[in-house]
C-alpha atoms as a PDB file:
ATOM      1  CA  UNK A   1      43.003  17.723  15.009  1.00  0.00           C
ATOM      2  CA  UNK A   2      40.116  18.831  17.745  1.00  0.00           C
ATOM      3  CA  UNK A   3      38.308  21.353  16.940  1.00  0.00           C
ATOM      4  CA  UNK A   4      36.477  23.608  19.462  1.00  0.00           C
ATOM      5  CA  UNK A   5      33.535  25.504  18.316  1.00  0.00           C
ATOM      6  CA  UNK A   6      31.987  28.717  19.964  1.00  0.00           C
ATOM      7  CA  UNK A   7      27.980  29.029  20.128  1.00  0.00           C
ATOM      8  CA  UNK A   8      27.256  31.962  17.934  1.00  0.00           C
ATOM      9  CA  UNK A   9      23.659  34.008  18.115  1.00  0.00           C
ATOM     10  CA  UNK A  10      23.500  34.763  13.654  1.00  0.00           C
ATOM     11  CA  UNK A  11      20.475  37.002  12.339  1.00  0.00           C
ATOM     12  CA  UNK A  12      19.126  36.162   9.148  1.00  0.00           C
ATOM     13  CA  UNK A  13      21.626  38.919   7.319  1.00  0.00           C
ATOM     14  CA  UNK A  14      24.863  37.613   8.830  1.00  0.00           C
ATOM     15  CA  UNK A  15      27.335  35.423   7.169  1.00  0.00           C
ATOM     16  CA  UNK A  16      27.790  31.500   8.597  1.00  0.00           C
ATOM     17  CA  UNK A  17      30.013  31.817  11.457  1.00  0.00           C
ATOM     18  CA  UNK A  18      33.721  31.294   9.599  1.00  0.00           C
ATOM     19  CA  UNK A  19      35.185  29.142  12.436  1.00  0.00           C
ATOM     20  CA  UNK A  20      32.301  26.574  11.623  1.00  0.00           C
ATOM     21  CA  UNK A  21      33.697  25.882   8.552  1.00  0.00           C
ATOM     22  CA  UNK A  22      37.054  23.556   8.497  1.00  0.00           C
ATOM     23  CA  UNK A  23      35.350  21.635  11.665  1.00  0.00           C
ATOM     24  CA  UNK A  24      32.419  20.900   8.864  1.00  0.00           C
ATOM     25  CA  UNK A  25      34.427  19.975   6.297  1.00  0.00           C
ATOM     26  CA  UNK A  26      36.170  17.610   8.789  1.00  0.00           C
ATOM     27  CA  UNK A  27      33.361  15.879   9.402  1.00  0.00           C
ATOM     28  CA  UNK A  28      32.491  15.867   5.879  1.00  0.00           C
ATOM     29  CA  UNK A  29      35.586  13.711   5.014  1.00  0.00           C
ATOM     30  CA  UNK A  30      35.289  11.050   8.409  1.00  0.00           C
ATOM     31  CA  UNK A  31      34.789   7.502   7.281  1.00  0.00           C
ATOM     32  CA  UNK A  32      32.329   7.491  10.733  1.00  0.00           C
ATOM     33  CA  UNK A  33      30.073  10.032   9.501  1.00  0.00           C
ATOM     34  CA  UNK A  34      30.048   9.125   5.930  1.00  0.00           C
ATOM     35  CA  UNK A  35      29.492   5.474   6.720  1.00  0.00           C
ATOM     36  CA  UNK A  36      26.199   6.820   8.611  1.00  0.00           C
ATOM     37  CA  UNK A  37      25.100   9.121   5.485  1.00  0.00           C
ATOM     38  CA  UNK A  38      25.346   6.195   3.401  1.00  0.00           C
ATOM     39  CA  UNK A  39      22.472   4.490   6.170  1.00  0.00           C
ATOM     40  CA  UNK A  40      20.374   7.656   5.964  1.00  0.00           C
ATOM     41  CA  UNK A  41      17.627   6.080   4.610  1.00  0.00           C
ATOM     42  CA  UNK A  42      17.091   4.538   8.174  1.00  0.00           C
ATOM     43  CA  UNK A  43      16.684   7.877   9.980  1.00  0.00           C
ATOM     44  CA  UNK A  44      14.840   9.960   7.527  1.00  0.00           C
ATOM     45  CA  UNK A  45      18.130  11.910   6.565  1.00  0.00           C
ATOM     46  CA  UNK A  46      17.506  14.865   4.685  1.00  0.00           C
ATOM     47  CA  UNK A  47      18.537  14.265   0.892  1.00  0.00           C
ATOM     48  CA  UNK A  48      19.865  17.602   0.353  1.00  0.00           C
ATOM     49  CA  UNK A  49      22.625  17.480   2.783  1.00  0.00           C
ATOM     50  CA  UNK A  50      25.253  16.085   0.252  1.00  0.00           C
ATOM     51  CA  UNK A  51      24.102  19.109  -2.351  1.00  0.00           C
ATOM     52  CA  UNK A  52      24.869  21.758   0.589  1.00  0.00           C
ATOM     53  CA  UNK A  53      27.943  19.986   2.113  1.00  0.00           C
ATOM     54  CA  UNK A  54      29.594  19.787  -1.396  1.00  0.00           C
ATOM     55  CA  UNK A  55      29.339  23.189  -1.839  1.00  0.00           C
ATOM     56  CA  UNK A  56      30.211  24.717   1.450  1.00  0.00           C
ATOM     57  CA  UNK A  57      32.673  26.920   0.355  1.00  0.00           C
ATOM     58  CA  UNK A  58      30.368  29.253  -1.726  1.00  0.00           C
ATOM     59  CA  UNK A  59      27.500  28.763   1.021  1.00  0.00           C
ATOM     60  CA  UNK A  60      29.997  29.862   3.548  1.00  0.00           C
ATOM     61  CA  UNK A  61      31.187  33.026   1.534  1.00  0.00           C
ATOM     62  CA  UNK A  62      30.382  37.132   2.885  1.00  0.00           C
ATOM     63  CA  UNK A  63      28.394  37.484  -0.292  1.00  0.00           C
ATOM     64  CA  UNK A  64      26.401  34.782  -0.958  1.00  0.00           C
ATOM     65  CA  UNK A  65      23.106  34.600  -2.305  1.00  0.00           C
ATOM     66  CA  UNK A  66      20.876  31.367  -2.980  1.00  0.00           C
ATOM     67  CA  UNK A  67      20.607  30.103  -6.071  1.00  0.00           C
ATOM     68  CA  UNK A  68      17.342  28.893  -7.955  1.00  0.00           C
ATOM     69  CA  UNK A  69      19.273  25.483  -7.196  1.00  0.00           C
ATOM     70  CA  UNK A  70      19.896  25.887  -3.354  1.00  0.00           C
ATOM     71  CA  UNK A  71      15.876  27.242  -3.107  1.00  0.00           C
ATOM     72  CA  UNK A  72      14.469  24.014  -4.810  1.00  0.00           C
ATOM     73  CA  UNK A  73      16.800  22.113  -2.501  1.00  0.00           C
ATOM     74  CA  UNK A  74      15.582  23.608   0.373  1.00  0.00           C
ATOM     75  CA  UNK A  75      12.870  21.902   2.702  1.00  0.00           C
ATOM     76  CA  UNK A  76      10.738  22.931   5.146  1.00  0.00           C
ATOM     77  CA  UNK A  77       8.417  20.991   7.600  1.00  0.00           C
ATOM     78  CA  UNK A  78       4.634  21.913   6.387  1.00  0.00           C
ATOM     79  CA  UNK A  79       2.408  22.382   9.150  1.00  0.00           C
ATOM     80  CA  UNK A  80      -0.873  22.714   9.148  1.00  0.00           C
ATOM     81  CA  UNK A  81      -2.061  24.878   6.228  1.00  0.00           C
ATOM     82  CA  UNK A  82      -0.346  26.732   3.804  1.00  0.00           C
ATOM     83  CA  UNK A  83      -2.354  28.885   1.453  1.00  0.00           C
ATOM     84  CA  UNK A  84      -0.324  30.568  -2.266  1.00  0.00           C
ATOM     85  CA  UNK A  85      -2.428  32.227  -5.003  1.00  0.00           C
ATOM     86  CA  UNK A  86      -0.506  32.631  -7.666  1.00  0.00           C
ATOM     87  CA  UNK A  87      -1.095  33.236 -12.014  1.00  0.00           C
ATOM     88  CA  UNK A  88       0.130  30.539 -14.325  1.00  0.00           C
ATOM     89  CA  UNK A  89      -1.011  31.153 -17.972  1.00  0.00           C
ATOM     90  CA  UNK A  90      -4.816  31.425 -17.889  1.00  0.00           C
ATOM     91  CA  UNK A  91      -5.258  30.143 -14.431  1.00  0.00           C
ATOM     92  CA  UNK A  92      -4.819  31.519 -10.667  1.00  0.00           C
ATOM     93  CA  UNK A  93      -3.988  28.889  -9.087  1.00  0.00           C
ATOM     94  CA  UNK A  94      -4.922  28.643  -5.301  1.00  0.00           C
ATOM     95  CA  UNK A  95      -2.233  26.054  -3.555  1.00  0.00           C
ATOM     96  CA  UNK A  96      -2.566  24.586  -0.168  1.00  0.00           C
ATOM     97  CA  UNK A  97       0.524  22.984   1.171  1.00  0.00           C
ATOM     98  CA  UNK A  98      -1.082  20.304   4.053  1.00  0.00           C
ATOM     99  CA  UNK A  99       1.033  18.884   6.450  1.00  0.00           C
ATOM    100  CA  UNK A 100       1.827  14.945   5.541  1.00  0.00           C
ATOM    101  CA  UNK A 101       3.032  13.977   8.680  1.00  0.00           C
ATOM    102  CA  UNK A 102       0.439  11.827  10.803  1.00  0.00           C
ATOM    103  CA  UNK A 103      -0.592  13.544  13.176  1.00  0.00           C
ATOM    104  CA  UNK A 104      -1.119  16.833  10.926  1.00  0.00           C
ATOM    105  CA  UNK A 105      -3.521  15.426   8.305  1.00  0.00           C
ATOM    106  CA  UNK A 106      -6.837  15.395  10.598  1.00  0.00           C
ATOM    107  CA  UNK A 107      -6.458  19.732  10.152  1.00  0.00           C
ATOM    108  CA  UNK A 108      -6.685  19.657   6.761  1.00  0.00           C
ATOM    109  CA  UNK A 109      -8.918  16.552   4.804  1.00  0.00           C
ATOM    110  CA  UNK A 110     -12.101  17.849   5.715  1.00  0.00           C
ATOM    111  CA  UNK A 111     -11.104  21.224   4.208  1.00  0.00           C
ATOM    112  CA  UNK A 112     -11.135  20.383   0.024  1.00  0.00           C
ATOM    113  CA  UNK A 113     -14.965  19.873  -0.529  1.00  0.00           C
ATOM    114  CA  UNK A 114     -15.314  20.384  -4.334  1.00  0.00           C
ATOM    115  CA  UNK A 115     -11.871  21.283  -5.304  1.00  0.00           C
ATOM    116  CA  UNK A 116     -11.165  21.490  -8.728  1.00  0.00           C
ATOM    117  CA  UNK A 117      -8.015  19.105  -8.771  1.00  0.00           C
ATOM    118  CA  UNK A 118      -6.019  17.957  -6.406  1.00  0.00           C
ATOM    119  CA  UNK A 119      -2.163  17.689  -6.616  1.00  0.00           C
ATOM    120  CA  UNK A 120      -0.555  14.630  -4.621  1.00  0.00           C
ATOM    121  CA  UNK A 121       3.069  14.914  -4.519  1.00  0.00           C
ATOM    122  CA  UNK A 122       5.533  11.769  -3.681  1.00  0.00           C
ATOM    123  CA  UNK A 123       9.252  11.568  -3.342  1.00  0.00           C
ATOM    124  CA  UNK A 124       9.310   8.181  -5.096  1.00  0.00           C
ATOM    125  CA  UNK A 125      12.727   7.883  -4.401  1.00  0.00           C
ATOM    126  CA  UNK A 126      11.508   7.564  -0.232  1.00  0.00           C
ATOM    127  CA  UNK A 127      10.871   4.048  -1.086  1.00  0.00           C
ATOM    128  CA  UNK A 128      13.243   2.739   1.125  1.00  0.00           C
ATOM    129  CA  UNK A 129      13.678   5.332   3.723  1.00  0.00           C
ATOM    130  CA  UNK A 130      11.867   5.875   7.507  1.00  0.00           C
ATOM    131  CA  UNK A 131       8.748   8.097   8.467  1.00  0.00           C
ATOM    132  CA  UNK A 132      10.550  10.822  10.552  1.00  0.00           C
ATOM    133  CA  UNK A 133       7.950  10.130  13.350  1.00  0.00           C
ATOM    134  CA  UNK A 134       8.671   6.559  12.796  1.00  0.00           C
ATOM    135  CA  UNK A 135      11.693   4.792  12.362  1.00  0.00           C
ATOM    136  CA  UNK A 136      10.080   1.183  11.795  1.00  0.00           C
ATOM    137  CA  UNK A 137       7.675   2.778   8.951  1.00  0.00           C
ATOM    138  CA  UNK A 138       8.228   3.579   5.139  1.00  0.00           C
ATOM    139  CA  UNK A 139       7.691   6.548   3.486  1.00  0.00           C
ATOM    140  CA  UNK A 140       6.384   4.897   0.192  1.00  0.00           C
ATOM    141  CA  UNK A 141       4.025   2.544   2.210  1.00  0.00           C
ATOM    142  CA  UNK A 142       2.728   5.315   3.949  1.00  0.00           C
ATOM    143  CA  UNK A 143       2.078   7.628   0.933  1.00  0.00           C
ATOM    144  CA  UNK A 144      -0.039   4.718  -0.790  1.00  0.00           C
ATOM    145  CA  UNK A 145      -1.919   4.376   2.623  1.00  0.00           C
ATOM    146  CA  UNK A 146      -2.939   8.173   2.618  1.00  0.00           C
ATOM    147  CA  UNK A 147      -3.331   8.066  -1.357  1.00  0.00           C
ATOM    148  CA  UNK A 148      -5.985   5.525  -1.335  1.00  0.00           C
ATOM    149  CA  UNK A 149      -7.706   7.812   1.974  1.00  0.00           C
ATOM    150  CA  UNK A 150      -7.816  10.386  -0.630  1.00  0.00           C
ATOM    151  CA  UNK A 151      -8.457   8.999  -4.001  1.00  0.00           C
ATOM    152  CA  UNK A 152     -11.960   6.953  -2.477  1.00  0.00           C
ATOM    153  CA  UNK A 153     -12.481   9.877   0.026  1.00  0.00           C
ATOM    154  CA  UNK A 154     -16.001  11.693  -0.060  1.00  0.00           C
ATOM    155  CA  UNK A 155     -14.509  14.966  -0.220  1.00  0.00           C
ATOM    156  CA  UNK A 156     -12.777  14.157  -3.531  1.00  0.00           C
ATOM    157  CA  UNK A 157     -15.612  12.804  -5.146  1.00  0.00           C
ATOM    158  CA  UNK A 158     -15.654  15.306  -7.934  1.00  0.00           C
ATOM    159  CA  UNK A 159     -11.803  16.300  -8.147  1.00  0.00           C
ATOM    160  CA  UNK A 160      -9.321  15.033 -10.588  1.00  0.00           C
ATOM    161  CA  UNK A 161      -6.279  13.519  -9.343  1.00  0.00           C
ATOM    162  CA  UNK A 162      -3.024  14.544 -10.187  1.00  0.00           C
ATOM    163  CA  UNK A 163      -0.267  12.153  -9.262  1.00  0.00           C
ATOM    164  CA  UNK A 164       3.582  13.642  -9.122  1.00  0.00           C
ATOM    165  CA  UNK A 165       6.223  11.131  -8.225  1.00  0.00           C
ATOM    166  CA  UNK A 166       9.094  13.478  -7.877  1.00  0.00           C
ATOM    167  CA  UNK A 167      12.650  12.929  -7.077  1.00  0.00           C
ATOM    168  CA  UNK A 168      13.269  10.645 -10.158  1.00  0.00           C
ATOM    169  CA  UNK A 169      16.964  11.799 -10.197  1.00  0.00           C
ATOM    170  CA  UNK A 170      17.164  10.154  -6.608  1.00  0.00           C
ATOM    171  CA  UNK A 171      15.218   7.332  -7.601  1.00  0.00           C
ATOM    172  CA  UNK A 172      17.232   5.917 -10.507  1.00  0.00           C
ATOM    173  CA  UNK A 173      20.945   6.832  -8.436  1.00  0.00           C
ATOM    174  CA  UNK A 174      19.852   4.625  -5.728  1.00  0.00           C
ATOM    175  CA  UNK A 175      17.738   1.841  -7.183  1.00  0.00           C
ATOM    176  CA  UNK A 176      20.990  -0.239  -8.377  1.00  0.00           C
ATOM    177  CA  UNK A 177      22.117   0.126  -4.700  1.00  0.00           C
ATOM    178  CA  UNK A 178      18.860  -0.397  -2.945  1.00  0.00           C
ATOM    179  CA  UNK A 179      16.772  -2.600  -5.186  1.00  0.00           C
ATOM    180  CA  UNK A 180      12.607  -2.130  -3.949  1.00  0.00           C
ATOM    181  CA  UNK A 181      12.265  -5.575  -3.417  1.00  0.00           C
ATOM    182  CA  UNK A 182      14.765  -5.069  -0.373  1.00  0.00           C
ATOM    183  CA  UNK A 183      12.366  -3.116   1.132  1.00  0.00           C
ATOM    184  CA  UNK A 184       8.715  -4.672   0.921  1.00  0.00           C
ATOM    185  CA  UNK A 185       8.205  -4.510  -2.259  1.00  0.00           C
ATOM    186  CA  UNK A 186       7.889  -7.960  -3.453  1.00  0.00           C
ATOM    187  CA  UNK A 187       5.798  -7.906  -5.997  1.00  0.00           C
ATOM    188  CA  UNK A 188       7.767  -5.902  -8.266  1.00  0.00           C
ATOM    189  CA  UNK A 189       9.370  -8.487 -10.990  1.00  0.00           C
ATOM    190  CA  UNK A 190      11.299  -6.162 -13.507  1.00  0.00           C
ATOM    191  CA  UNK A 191      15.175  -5.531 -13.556  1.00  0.00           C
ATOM    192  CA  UNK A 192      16.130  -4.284 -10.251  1.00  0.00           C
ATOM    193  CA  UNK A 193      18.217  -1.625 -11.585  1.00  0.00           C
ATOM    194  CA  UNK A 194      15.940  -0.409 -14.229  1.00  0.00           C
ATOM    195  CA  UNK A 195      14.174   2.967 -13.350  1.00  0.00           C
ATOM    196  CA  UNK A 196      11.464   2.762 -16.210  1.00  0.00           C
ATOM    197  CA  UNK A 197      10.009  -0.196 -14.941  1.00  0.00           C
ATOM    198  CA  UNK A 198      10.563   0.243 -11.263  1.00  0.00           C
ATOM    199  CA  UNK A 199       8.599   3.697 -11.590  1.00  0.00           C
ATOM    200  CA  UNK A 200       6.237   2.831 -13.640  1.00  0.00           C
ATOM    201  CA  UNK A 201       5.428  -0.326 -11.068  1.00  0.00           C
ATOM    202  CA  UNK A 202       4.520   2.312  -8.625  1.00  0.00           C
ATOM    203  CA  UNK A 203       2.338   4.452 -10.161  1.00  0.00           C
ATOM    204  CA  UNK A 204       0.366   1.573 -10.977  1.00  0.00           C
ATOM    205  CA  UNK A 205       0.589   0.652  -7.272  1.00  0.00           C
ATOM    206  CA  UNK A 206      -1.285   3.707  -6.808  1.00  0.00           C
ATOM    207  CA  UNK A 207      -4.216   4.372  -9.736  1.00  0.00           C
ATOM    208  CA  UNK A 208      -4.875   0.525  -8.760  1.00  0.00           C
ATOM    209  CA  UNK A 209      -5.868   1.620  -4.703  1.00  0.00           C
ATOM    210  CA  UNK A 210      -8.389   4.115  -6.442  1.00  0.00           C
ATOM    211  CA  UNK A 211     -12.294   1.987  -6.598  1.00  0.00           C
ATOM    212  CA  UNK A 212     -14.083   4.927  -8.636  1.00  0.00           C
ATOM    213  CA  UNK A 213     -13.286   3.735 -11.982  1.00  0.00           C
ATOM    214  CA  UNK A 214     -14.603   6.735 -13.404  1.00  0.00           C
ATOM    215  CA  UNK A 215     -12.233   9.350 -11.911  1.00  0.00           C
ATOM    216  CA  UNK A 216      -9.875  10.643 -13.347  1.00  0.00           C
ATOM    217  CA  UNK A 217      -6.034  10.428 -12.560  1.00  0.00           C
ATOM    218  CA  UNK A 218      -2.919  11.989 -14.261  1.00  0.00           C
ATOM    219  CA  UNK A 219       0.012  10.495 -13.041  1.00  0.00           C
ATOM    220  CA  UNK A 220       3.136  12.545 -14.094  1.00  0.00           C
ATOM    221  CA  UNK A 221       7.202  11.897 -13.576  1.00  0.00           C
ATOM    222  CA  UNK A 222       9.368  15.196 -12.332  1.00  0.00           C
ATOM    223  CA  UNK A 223      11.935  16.225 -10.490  1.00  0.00           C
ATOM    224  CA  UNK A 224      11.542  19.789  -9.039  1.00  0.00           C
ATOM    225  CA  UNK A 225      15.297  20.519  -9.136  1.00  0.00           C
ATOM    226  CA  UNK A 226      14.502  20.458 -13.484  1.00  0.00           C
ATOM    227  CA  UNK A 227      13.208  23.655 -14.076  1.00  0.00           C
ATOM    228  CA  UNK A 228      12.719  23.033 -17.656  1.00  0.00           C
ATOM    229  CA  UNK A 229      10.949  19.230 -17.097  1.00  0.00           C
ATOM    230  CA  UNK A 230       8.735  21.105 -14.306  1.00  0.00           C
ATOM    231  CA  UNK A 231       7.361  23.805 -16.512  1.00  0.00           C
ATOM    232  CA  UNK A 232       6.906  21.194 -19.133  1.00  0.00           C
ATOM    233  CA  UNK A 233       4.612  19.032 -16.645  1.00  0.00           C
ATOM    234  CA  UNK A 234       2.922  22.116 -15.235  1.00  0.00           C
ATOM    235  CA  UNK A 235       1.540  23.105 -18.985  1.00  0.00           C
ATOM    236  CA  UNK A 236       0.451  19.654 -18.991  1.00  0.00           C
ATOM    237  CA  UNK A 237      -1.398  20.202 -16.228  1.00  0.00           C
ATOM    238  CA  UNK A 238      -2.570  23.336 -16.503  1.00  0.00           C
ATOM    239  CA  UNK A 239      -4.142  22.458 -20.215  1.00  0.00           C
ATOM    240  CA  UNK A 240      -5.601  19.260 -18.694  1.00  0.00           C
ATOM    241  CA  UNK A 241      -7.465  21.713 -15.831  1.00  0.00           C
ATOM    242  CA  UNK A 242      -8.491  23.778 -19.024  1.00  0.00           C
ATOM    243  CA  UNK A 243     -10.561  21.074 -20.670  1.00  0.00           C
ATOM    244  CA  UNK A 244     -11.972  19.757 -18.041  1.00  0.00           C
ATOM    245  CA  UNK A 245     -13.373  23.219 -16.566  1.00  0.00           C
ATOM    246  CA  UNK A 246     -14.939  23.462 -20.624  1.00  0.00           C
ATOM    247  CA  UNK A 247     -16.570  20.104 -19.800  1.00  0.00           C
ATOM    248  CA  UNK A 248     -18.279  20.916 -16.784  1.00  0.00           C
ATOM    249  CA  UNK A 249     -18.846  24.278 -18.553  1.00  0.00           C
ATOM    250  CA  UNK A 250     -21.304  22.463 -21.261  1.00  0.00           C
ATOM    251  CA  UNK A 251     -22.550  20.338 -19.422  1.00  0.00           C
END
């Protein structure tokens, strides 16, 4: 069945247009488009589509709200600089949310002179997906590239590294499917479907690109759609920052 949509103008308070909906869900089902989800890897598809698609119907609905859920899930592009001060415990914490995209980073790694510690997040489970501004590139690769920029950098001399490899729910549903060794990463010698080992081999990919062997790194696993694993890491952290603000303290 062909369905014809109209072009609708919808303000942030208006429900989804309902005539979108059964042409969606049509899509949804086509062995086309879910043969090209399954590649999405290869074009930098976003991985929350299935989690909206799924649930369409309550998106869809005259009174819907987002969840805590469909807010973690969200993304948007960073550009530039993004400055949040918020409380956590004992500590205001001031974040800045830098663009990771290429051609974004030259605004922002001159800015962090003397920070405290400095939070490097990776979706470890983009080991085997595109760069968005380039299809031939690899996510992974090109988070180690810009990790070891920043972990020898001059302007991190004095800041602790804090290493998040997030998206481990990702990580272990497609590494059966998509062993790392498909895509580059040769070196890696343990089970191909075994997450432990497969995420520990990268974060020892990355403390081993930093030379300073005297700063210090935390490397931590999450996934931000955990609320309870998050606020477990973030106490971690946030007791780490404690002691080693004392330390600088007495000395």
């Amino acid at each position: 069945m062909a369905h014809i949509l109209v072009d609708h103008e919808i303000s942030p308070h208006d429900p989804m247009p309902a005539d979108y909906l059964e042409p969606i869900k049509a899509l949804w089902v086509d062995n086309g488009v879910r043969a090209a989800i399954g590649m999405g890897n290869e074009y930098a598809l976003h991985d929350n589509l299935t989690y909206f698609i799924e649930d369409i119907d309550r998106l869809w609905g005259e009174d819907y709200v987002p969840d805590d859920q469909d807010l973690l899930r969200s993304r948007l592009r960073t550009t530039g600089i993004t400055e949040t001060i918020f409380d956590l415990g004992q500590l205001t914490y001031r974040m800045f949310d830098v663009g990771g995209q290429r051609s974004e980073r030259k605004k922002w790694i001159h800015c962090f002179e003397n920070v405290n510690c400095l939070l490097f997040l990776v979706a470890i489970s983009g080991y085997d997906q595109c760069l968005v501004e380039d299809k031939d590139g690899n996510q992974m690769n090109e988070a180690l590239m810009l990790w070891e920029s920043i972990a020898n950098s001059h302007w991190f001399a004095r800041s602790a590294l804090i290493l998040f490899l997030n998206k481990m729910d990702l990580f272990k549903e497609k590494l059966p499917k998509s062993p790392i060794t498909n895509h580059g990463f040769t070196d890696y010698h343990g089970p191909k479907d075994d997450y432990k080992a497969a995420s520990k081999y990268f974060l020892d990919k990355f403390k081993a690109l930093n030379r300073n062997t005297e700063k210090e790194i935390y490397g931590h696993f999450t996934n931000a759609t955990d609320t309870n694993l998050l606020k477990i890491t973030m106490a971690s952290v946030q007791d780490m920052i404690i002691q080693r603000n004392l330390k600088q303290l007495i000395l």
